[in-house]
C-alpha atoms as a PDB file:
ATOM      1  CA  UNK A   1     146.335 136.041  92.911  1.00  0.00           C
ATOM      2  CA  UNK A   2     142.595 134.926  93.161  1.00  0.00           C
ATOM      3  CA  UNK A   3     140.169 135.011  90.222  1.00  0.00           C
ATOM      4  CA  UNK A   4     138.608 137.362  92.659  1.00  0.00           C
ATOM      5  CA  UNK A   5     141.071 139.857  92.835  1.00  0.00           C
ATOM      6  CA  UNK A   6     141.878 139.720  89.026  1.00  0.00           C
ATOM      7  CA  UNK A   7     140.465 143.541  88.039  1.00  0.00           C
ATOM      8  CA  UNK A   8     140.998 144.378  84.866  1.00  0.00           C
ATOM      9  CA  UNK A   9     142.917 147.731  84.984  1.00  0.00           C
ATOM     10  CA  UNK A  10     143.601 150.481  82.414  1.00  0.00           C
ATOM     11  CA  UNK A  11     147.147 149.808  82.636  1.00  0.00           C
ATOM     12  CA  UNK A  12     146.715 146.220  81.915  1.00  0.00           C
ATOM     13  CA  UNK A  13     144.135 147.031  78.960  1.00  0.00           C
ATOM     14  CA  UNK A  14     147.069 149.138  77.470  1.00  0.00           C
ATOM     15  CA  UNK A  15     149.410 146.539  78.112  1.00  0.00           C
ATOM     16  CA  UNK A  16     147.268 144.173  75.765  1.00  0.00           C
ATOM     17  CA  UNK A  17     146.918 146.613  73.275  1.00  0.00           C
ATOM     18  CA  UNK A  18     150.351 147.479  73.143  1.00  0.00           C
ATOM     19  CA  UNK A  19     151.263 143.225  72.679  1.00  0.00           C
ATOM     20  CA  UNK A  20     149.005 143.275  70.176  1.00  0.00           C
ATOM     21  CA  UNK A  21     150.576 146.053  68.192  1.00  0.00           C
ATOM     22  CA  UNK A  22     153.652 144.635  68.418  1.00  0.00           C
ATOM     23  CA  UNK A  23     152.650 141.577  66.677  1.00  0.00           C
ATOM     24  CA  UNK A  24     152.521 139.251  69.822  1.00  0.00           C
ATOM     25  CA  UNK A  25     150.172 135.822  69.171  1.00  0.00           C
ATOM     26  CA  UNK A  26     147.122 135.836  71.146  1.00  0.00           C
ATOM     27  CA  UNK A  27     148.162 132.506  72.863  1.00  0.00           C
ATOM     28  CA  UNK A  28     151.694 133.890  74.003  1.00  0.00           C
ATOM     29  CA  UNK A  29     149.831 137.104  75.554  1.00  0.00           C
ATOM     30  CA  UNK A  30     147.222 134.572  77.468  1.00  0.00           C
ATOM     31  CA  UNK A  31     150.327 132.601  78.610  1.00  0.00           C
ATOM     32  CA  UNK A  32     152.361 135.450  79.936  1.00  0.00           C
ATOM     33  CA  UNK A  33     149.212 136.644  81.588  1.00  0.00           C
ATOM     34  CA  UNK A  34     149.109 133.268  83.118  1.00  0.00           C
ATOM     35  CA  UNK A  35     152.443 133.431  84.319  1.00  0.00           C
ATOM     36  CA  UNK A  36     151.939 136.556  85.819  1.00  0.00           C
ATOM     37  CA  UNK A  37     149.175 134.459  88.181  1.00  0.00           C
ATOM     38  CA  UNK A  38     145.910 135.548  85.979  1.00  0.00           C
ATOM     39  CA  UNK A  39     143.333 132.574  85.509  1.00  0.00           C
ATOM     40  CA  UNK A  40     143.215 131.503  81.844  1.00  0.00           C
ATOM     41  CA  UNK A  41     139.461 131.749  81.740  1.00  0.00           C
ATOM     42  CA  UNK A  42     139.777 135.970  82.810  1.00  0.00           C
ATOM     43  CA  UNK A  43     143.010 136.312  80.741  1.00  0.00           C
ATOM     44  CA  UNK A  44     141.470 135.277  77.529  1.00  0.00           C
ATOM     45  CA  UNK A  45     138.358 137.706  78.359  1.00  0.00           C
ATOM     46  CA  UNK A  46     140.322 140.246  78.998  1.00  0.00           C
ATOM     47  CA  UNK A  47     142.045 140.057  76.004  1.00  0.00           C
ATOM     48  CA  UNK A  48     139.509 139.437  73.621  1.00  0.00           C
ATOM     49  CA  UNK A  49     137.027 142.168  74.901  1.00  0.00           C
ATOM     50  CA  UNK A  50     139.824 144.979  75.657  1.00  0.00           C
ATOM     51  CA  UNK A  51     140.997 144.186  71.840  1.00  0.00           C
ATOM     52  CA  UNK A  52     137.394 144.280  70.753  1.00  0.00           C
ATOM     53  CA  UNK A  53     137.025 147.451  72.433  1.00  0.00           C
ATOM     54  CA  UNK A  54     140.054 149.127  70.980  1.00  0.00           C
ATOM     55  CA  UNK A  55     139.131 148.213  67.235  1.00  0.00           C
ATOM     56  CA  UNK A  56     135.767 149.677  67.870  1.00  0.00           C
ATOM     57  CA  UNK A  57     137.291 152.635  68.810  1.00  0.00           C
ATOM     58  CA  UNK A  58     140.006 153.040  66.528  1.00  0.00           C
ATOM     59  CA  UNK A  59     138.583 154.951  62.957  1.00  0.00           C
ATOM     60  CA  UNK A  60     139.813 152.984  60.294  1.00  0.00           C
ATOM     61  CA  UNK A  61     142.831 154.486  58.316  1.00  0.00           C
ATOM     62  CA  UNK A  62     142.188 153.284  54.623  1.00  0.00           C
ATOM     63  CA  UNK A  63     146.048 154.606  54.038  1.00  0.00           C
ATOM     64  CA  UNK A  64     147.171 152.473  55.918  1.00  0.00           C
ATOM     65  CA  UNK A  65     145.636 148.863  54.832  1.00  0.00           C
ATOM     66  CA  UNK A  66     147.054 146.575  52.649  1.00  0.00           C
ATOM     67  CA  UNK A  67     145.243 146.984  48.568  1.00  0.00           C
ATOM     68  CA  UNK A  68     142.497 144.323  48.413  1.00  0.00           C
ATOM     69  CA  UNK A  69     142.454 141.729  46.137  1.00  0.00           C
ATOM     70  CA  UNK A  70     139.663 139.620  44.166  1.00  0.00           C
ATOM     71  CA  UNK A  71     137.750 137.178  46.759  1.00  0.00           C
ATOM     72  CA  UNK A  72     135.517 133.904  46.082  1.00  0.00           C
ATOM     73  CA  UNK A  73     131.652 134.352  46.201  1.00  0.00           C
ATOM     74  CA  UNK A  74     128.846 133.302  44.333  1.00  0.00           C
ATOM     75  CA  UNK A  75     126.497 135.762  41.942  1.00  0.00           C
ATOM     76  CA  UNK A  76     123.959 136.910  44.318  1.00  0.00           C
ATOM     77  CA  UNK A  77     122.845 140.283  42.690  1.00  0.00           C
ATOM     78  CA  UNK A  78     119.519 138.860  41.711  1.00  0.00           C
ATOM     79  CA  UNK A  79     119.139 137.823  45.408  1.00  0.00           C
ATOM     80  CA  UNK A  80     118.612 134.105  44.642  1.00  0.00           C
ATOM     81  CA  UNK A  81     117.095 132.176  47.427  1.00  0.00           C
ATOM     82  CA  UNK A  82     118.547 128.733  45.634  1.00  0.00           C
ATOM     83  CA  UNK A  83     122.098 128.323  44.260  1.00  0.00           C
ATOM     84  CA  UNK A  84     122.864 125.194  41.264  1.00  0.00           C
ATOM     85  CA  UNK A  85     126.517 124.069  42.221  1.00  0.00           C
ATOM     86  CA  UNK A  86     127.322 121.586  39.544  1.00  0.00           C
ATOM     87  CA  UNK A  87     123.674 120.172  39.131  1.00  0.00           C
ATOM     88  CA  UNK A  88     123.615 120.781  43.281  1.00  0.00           C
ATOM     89  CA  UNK A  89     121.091 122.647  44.882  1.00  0.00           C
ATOM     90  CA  UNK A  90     122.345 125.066  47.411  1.00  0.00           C
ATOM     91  CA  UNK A  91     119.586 126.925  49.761  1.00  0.00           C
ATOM     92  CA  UNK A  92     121.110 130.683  50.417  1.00  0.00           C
ATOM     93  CA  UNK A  93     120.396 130.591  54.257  1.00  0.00           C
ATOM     94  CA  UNK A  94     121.979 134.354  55.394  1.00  0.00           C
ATOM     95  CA  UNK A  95     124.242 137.254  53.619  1.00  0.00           C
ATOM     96  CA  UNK A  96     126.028 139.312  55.714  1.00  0.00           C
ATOM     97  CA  UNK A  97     128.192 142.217  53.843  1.00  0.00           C
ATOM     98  CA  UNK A  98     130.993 143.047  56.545  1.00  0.00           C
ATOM     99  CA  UNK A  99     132.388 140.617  57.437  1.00  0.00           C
ATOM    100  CA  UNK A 100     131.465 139.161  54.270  1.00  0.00           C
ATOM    101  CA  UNK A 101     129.435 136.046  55.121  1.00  0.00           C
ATOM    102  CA  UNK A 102     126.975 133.270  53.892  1.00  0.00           C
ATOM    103  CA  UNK A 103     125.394 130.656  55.086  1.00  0.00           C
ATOM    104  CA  UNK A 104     124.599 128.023  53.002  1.00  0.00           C
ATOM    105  CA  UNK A 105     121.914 125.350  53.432  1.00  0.00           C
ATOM    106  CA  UNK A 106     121.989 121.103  52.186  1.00  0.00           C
ATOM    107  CA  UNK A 107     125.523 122.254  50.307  1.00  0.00           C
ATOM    108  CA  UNK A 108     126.252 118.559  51.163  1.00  0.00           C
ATOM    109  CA  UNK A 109     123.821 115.422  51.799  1.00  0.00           C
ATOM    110  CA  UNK A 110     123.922 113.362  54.780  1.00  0.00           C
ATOM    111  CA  UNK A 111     125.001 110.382  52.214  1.00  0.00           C
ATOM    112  CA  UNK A 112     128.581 112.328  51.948  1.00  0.00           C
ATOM    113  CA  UNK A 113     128.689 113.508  54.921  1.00  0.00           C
ATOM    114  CA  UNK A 114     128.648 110.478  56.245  1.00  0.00           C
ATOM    115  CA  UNK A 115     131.288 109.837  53.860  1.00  0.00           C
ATOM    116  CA  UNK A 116     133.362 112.232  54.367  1.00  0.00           C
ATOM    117  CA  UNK A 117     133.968 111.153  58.149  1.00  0.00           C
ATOM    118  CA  UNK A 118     134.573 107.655  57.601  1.00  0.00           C
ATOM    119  CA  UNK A 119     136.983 108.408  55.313  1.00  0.00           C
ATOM    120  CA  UNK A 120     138.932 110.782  57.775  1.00  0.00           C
ATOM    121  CA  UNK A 121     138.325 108.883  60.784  1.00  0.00           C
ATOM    122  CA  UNK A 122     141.222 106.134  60.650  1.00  0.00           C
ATOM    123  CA  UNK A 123     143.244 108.807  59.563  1.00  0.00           C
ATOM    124  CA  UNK A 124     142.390 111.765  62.559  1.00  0.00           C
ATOM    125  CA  UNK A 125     145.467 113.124  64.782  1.00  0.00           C
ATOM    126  CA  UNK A 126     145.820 115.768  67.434  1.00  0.00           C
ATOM    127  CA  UNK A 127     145.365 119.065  65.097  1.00  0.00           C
ATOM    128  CA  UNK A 128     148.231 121.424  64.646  1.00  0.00           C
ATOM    129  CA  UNK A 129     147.755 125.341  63.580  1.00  0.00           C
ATOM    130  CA  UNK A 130     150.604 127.349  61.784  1.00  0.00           C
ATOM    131  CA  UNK A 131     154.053 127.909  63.250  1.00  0.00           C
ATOM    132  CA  UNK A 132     154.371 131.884  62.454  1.00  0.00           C
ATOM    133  CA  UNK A 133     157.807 132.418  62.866  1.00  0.00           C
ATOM    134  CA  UNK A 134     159.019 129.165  60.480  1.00  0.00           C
ATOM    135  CA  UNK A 135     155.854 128.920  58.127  1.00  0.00           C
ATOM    136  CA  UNK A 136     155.526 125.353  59.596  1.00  0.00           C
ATOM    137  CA  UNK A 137     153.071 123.864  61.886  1.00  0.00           C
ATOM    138  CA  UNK A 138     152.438 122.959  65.488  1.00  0.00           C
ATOM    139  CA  UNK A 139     149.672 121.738  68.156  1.00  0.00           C
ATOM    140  CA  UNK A 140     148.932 124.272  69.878  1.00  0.00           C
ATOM    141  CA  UNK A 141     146.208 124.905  72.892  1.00  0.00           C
ATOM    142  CA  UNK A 142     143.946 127.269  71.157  1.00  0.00           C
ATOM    143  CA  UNK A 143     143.143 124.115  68.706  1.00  0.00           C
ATOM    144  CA  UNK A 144     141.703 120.911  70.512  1.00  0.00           C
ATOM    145  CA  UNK A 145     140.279 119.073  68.228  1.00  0.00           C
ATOM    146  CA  UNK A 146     141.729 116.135  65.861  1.00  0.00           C
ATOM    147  CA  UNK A 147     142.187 116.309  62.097  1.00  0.00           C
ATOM    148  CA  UNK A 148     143.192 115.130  58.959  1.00  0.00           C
ATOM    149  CA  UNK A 149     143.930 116.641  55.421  1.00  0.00           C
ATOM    150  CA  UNK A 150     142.887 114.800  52.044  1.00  0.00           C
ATOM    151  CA  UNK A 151     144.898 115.861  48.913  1.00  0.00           C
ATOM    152  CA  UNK A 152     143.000 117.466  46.595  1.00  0.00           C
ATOM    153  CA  UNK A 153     141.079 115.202  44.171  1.00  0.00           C
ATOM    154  CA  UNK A 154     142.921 111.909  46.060  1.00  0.00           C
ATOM    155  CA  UNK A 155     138.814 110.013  46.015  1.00  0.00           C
ATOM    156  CA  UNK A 156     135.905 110.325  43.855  1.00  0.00           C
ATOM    157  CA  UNK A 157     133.764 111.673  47.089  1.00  0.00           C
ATOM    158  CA  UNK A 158     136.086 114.261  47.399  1.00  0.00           C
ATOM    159  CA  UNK A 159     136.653 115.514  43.709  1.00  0.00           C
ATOM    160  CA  UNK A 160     132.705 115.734  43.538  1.00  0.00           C
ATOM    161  CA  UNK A 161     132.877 117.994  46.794  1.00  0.00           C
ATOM    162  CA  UNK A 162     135.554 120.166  45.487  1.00  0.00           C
ATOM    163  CA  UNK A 163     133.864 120.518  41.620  1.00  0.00           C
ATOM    164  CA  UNK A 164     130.704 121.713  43.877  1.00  0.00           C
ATOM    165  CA  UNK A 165     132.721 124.464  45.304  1.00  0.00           C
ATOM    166  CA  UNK A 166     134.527 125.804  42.525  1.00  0.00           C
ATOM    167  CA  UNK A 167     131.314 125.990  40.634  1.00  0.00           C
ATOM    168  CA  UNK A 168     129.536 127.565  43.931  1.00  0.00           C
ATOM    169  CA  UNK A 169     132.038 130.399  45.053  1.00  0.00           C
ATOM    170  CA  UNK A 170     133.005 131.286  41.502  1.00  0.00           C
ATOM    171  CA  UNK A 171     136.769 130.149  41.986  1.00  0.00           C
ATOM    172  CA  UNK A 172     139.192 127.902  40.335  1.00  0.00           C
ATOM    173  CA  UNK A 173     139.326 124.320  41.966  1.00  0.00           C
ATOM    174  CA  UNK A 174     143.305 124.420  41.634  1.00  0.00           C
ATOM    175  CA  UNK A 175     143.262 127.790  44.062  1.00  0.00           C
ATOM    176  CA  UNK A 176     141.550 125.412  46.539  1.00  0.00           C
ATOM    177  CA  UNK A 177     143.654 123.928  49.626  1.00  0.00           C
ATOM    178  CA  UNK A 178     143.200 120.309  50.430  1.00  0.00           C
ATOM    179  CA  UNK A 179     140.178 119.547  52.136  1.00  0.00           C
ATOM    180  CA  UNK A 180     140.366 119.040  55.857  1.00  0.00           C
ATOM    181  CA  UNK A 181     138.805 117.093  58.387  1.00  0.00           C
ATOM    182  CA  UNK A 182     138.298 117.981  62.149  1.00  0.00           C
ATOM    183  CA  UNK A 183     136.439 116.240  64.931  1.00  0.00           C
ATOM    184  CA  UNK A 184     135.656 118.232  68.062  1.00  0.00           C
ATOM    185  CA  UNK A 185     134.969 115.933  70.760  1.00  0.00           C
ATOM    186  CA  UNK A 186     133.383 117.424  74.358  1.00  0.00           C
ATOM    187  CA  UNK A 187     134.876 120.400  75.485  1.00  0.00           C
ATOM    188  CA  UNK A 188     137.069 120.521  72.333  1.00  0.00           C
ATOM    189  CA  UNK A 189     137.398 124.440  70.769  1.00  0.00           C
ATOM    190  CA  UNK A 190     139.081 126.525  67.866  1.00  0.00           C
ATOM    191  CA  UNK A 191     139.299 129.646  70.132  1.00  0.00           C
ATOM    192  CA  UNK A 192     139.022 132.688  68.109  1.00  0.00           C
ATOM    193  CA  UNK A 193     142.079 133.324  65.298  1.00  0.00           C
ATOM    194  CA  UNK A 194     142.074 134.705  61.307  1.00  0.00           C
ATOM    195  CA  UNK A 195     142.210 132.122  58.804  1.00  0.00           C
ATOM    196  CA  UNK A 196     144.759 134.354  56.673  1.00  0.00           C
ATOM    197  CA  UNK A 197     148.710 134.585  57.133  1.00  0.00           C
ATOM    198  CA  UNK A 198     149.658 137.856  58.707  1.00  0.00           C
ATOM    199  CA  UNK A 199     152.456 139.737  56.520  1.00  0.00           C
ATOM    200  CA  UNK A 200     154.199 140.619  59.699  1.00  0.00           C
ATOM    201  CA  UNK A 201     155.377 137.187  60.650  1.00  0.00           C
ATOM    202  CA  UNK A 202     158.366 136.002  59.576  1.00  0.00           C
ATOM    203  CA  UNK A 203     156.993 132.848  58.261  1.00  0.00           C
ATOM    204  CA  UNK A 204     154.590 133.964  55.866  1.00  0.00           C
ATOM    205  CA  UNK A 205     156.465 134.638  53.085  1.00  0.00           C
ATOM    206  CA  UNK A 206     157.392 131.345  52.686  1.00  0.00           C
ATOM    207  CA  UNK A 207     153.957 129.820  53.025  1.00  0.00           C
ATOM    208  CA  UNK A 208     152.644 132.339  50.047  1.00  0.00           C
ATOM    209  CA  UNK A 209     154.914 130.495  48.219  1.00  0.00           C
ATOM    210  CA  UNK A 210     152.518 127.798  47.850  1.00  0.00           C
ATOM    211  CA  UNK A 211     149.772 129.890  46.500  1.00  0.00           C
ATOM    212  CA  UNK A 212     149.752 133.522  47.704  1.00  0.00           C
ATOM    213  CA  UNK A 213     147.597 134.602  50.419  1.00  0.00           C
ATOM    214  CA  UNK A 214     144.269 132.569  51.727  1.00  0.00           C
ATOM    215  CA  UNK A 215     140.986 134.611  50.591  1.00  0.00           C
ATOM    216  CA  UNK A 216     138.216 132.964  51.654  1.00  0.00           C
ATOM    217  CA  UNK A 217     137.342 129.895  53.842  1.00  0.00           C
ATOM    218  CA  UNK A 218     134.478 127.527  53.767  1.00  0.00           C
ATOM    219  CA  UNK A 219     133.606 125.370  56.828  1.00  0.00           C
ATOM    220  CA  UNK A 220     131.094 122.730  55.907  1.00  0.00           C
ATOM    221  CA  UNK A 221     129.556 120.707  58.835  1.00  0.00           C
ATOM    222  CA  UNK A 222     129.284 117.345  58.788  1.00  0.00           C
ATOM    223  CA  UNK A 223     126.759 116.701  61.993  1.00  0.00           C
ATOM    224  CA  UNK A 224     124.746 118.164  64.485  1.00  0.00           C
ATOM    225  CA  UNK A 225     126.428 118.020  67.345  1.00  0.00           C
ATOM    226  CA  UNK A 226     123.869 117.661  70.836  1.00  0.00           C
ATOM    227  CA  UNK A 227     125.263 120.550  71.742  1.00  0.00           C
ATOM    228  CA  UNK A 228     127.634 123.925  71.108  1.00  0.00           C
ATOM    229  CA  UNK A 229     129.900 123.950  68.466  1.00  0.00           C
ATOM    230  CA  UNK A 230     128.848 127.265  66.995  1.00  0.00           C
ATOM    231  CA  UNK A 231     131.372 129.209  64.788  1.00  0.00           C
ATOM    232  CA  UNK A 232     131.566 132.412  66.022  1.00  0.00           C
ATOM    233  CA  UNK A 233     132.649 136.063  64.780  1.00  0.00           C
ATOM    234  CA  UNK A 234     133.004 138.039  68.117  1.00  0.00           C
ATOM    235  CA  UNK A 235     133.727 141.487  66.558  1.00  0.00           C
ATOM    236  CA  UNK A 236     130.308 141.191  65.092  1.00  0.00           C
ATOM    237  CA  UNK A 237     128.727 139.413  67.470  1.00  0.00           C
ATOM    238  CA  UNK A 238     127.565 136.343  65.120  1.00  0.00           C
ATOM    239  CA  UNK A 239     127.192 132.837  66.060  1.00  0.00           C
ATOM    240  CA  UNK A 240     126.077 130.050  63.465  1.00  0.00           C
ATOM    241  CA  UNK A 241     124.693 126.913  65.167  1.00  0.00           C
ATOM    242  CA  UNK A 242     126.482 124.012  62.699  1.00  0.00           C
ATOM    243  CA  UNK A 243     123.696 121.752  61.116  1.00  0.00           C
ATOM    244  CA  UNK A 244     124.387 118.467  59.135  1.00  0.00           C
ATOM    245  CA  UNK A 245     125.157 119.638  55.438  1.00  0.00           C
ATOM    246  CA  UNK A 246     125.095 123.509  55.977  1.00  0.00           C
ATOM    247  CA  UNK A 247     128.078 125.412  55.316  1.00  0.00           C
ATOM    248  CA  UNK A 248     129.464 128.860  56.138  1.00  0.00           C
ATOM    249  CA  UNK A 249     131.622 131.127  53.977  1.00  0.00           C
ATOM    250  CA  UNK A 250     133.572 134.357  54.786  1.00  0.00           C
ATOM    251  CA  UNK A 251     136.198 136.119  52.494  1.00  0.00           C
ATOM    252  CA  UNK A 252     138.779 138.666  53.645  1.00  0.00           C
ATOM    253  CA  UNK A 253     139.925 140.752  50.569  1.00  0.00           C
ATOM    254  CA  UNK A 254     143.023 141.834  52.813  1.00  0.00           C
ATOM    255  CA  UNK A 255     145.455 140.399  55.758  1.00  0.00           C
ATOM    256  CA  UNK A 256     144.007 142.697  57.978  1.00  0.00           C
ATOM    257  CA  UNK A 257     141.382 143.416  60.941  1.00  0.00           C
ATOM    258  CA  UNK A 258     139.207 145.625  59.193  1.00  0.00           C
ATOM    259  CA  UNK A 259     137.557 142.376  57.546  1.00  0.00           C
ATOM    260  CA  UNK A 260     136.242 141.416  61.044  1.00  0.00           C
ATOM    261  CA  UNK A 261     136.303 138.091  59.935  1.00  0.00           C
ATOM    262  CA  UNK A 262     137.750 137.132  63.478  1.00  0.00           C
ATOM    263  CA  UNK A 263     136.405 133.765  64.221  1.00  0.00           C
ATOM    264  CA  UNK A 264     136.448 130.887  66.215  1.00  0.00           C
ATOM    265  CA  UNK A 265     135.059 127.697  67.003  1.00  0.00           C
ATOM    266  CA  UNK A 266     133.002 127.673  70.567  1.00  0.00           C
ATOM    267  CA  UNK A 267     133.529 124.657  72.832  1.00  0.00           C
ATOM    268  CA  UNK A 268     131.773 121.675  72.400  1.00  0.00           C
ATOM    269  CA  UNK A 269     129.473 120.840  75.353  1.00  0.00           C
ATOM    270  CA  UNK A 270     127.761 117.343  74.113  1.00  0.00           C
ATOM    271  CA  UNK A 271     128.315 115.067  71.885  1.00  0.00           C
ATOM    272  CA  UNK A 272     131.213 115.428  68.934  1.00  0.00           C
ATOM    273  CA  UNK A 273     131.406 118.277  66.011  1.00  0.00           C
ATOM    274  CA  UNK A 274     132.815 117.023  62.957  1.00  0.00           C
ATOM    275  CA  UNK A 275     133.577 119.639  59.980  1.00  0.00           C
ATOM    276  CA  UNK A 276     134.952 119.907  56.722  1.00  0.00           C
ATOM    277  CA  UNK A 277     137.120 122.879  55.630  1.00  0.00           C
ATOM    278  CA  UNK A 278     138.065 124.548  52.472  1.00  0.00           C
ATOM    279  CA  UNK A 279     140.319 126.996  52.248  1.00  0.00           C
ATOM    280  CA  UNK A 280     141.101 129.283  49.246  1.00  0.00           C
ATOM    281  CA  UNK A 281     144.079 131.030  48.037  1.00  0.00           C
ATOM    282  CA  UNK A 282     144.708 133.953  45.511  1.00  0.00           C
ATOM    283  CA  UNK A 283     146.321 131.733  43.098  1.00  0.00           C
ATOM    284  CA  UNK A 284     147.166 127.897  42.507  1.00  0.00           C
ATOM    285  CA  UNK A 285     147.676 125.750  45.001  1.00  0.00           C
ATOM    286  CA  UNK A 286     150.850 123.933  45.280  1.00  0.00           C
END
């Protein structure tokens, strides 16, 4: 089958749908597709737009979602345009209210920054994303970058870091995940994915074992890559270009869709991305 001839049917639309409803990951419905002779390129369109188009469409059914819980943020009801993290100041760049994001400006300077990566460099390998079926992990090709996971509080850097985030999102620093590291080299992606663990995989209860579900996630970048990179929220259509020391938060008071905090990271196409990311659970971390 050509690219050419690869038309996007109704049936085929339904088929997606119907995957998707069934719990199917979004890699193993590209990789059937591909099977079945599509081009990965129109597969993954096809999939992301005919699921964008069905959630559009679908009213949501407030019966039906999970009850939502507490989620990190800071105090913005006076509308502050500057933040003090732990004697840091934090420039509020944009709010958005759903999905629930913020865009922070000079949360970190370029002195730990610079820090951060040469601490995480020796240590960078081929990253892996969550095994859903075992609660494990795995490299997987939706993730191409490298990356690295600190414990939390293991350096001085990094306990400064993590203090400034507590203090910023309004959450304990023990609910906090160890910080990771990633590098995005050219052509390197995150292609789009939610950051929290869906209940209907079998391998989630065991990983809210270590701290309940994730409720927020903070990406921090550490450069300014030449060019791409952005982090993107396709149900929304949002892209935020990553600058050296800004920082992007979302929360998802739920495991579910309705948040829209779909996201991904878009490829690379000069240069290398590095980024730092926090991510936050309901409870301790252990």
């Amino acid at each position: 089958m050509t690219q050419a001839q690869q038309t996007i049917t109704p049936e085929l639309r339904r088929w997606i749908i119907d995957q998707a409803e069934a719990g199917c990951r979004p890699q193993d419905v590209v990789q059937a597709m591909q099977t079945s002779g599509w081009n990965e390129g129109v597969a993954i369109k096809a999939m992301e737009n005919t699921l964008r188009e069905h959630l559009a469409a679908t009213p949501p059914d407030d019966s039906d979602l999970p009850p939502a819980t507490p989620v990190p943020g800071p105090p913005l009801g006076a509308a502050p345009s500057v933040l003090q993290s732990a004697g840091h100041p934090v420039t509020l760049l944009t709010t958005m209210k759903h999905p629930r994001v913020i865009v922070f400006g000079g949360l970190l300077t370029d002195a730990e920054c610079s820090g951060l990566m040469a601490l995480a460099e020796p240590r960078l390998l081929r990253s892996e994303t969550v095994d859903n079926a075992t609660g494990g992990s795995e490299v997987n090709a939706a993730r191409t970058s490298d990356g690295m996971f600190f414990e939390r509080g293991e350096h001085a850097l990094i306990r400064t870091i993590e203090e400034r985030i507590a203090a910023l999102l309004a959450w304990p620093l023990e609910n906090g995940e160890g910080l990771q590291i990633l590098r995005y080299r050219p052509g390197a992606e995150y292609r789009p994915h939610h950051d929290y663990f869906d209940p209907v995989h079998s391998g989630t209860p065991r990983i809210l074992e270590r701290g309940g579900q994730r409720v927020g996630t903070l990406v921090m970048y550490l450069n300014t890559p030449e060019g791409g990179g952005a982090t993107t929220f396709p149900d929304v259509g949002l892209e935020i270009a990553p600058v050296r020391g800004n920082a992007v938060f979302f929360s998802y008071e739920r495991a579910h869709t309705s948040t829209k905090t779909l996201h991904g990271g878009a490829p690379v196409t000069a240069g290398e991305k590095w980024v730092a990311t926090k991510w936050l659970r309901q409870r301790e971390f252990i």
